[in-house]
C-alpha atoms as a PDB file:
ATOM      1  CA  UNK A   1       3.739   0.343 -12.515  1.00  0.00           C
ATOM      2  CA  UNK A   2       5.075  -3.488 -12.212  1.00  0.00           C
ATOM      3  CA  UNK A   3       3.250  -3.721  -9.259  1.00  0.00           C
ATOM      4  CA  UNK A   4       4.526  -0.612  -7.211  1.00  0.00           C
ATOM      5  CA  UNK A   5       3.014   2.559  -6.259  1.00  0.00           C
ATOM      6  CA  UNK A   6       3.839   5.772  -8.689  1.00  0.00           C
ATOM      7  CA  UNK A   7       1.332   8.306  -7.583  1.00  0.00           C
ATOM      8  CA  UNK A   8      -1.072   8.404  -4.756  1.00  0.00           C
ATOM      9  CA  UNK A   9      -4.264  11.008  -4.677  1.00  0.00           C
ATOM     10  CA  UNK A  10      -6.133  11.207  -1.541  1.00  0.00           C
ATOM     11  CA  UNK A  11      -6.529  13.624   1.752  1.00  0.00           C
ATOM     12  CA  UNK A  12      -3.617  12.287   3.120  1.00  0.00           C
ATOM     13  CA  UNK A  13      -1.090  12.529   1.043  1.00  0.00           C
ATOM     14  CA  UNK A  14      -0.853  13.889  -2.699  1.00  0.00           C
ATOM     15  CA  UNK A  15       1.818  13.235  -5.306  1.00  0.00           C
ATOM     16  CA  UNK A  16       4.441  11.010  -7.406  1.00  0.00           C
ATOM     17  CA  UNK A  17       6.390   8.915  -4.829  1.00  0.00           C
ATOM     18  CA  UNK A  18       9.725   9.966  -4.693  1.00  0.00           C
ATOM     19  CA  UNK A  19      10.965   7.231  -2.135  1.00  0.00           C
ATOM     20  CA  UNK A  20       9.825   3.440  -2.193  1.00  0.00           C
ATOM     21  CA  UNK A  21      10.235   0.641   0.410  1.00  0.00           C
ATOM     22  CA  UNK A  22       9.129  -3.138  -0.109  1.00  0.00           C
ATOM     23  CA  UNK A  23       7.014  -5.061  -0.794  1.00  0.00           C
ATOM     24  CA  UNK A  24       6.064  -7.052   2.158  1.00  0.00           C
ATOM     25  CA  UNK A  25       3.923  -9.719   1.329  1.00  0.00           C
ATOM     26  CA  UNK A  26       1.255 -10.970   4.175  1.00  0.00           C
ATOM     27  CA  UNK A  27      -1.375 -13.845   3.495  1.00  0.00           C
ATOM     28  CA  UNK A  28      -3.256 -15.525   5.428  1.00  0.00           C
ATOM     29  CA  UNK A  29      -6.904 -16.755   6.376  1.00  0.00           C
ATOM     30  CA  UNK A  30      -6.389 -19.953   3.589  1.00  0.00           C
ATOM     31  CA  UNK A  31      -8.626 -22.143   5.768  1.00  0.00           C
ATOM     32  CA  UNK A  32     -11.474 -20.181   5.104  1.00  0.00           C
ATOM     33  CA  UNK A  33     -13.106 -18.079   1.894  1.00  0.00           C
ATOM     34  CA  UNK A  34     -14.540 -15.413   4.068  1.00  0.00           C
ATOM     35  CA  UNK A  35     -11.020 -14.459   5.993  1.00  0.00           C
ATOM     36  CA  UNK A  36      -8.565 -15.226   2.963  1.00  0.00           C
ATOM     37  CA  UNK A  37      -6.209 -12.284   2.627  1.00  0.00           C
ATOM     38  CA  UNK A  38      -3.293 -11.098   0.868  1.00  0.00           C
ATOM     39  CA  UNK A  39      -1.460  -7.851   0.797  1.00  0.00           C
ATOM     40  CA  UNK A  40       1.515  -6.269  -0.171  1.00  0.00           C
ATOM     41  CA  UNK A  41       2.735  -3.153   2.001  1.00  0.00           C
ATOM     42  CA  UNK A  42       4.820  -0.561   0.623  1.00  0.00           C
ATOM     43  CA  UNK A  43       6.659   2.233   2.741  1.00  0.00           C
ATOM     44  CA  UNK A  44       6.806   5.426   0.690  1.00  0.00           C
ATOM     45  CA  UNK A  45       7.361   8.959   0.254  1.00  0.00           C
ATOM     46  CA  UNK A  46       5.355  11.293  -2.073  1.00  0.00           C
ATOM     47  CA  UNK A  47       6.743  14.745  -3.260  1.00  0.00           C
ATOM     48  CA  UNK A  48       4.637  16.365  -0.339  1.00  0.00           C
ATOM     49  CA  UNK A  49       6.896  15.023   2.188  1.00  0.00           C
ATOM     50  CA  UNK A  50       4.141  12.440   3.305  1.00  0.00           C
ATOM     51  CA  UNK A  51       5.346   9.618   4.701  1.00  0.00           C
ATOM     52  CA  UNK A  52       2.928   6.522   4.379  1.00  0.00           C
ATOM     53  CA  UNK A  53       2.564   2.785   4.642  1.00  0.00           C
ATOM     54  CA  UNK A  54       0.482   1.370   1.531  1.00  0.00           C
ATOM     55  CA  UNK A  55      -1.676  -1.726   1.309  1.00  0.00           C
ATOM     56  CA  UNK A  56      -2.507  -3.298  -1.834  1.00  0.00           C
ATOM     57  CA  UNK A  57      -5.216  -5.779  -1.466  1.00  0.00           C
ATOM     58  CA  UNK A  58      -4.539  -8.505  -3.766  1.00  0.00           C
ATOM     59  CA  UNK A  59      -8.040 -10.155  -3.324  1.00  0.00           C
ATOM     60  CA  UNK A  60     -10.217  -6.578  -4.017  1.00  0.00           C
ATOM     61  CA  UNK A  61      -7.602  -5.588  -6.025  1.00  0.00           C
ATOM     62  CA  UNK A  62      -7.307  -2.438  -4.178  1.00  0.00           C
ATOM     63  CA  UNK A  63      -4.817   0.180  -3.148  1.00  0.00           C
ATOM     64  CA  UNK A  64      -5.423   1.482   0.364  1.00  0.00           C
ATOM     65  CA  UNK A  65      -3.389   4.199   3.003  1.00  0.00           C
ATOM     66  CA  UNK A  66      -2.654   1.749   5.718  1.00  0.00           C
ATOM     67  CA  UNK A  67      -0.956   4.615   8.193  1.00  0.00           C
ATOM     68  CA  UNK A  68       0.627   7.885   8.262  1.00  0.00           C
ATOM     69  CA  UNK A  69       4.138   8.224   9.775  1.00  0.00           C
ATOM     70  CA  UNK A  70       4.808  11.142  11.832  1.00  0.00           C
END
């Protein structure tokens, strides 16, 4: 919702996110079509006590699980 993470679903981690972080915004790559990027990471924690960084891929338009925190 507006942009942020609510709930994630995967393997990793599984539920609403109960604790949000960010965003960081990253871009890069402009002097080329092939190797434009632009994310947004997120720190968060879901309701099974995962802790993960997020990556939203503004180009694919795509939510990914950048890393797991230990």
């Amino acid at each position: 919702q507006h942009g942020r993470p609510e709930w994630i679903g995967s393997p990793v981690a599984s539920g609403r996110v109960v604790q949000l972080a960010g965003p960081w915004r990253t871009t890069g790559g402009w002097w080329s079509h092939e190797q434009r990027f632009a994310y947004d990471y997120f720190d968060v924690q879901t309701s099974d006590g995962c802790v993960a960084r997020l990556r939203f891929d503004h180009l694919a338009r795509r939510w990914q699980i950048d890393g797991v925190y230990d």
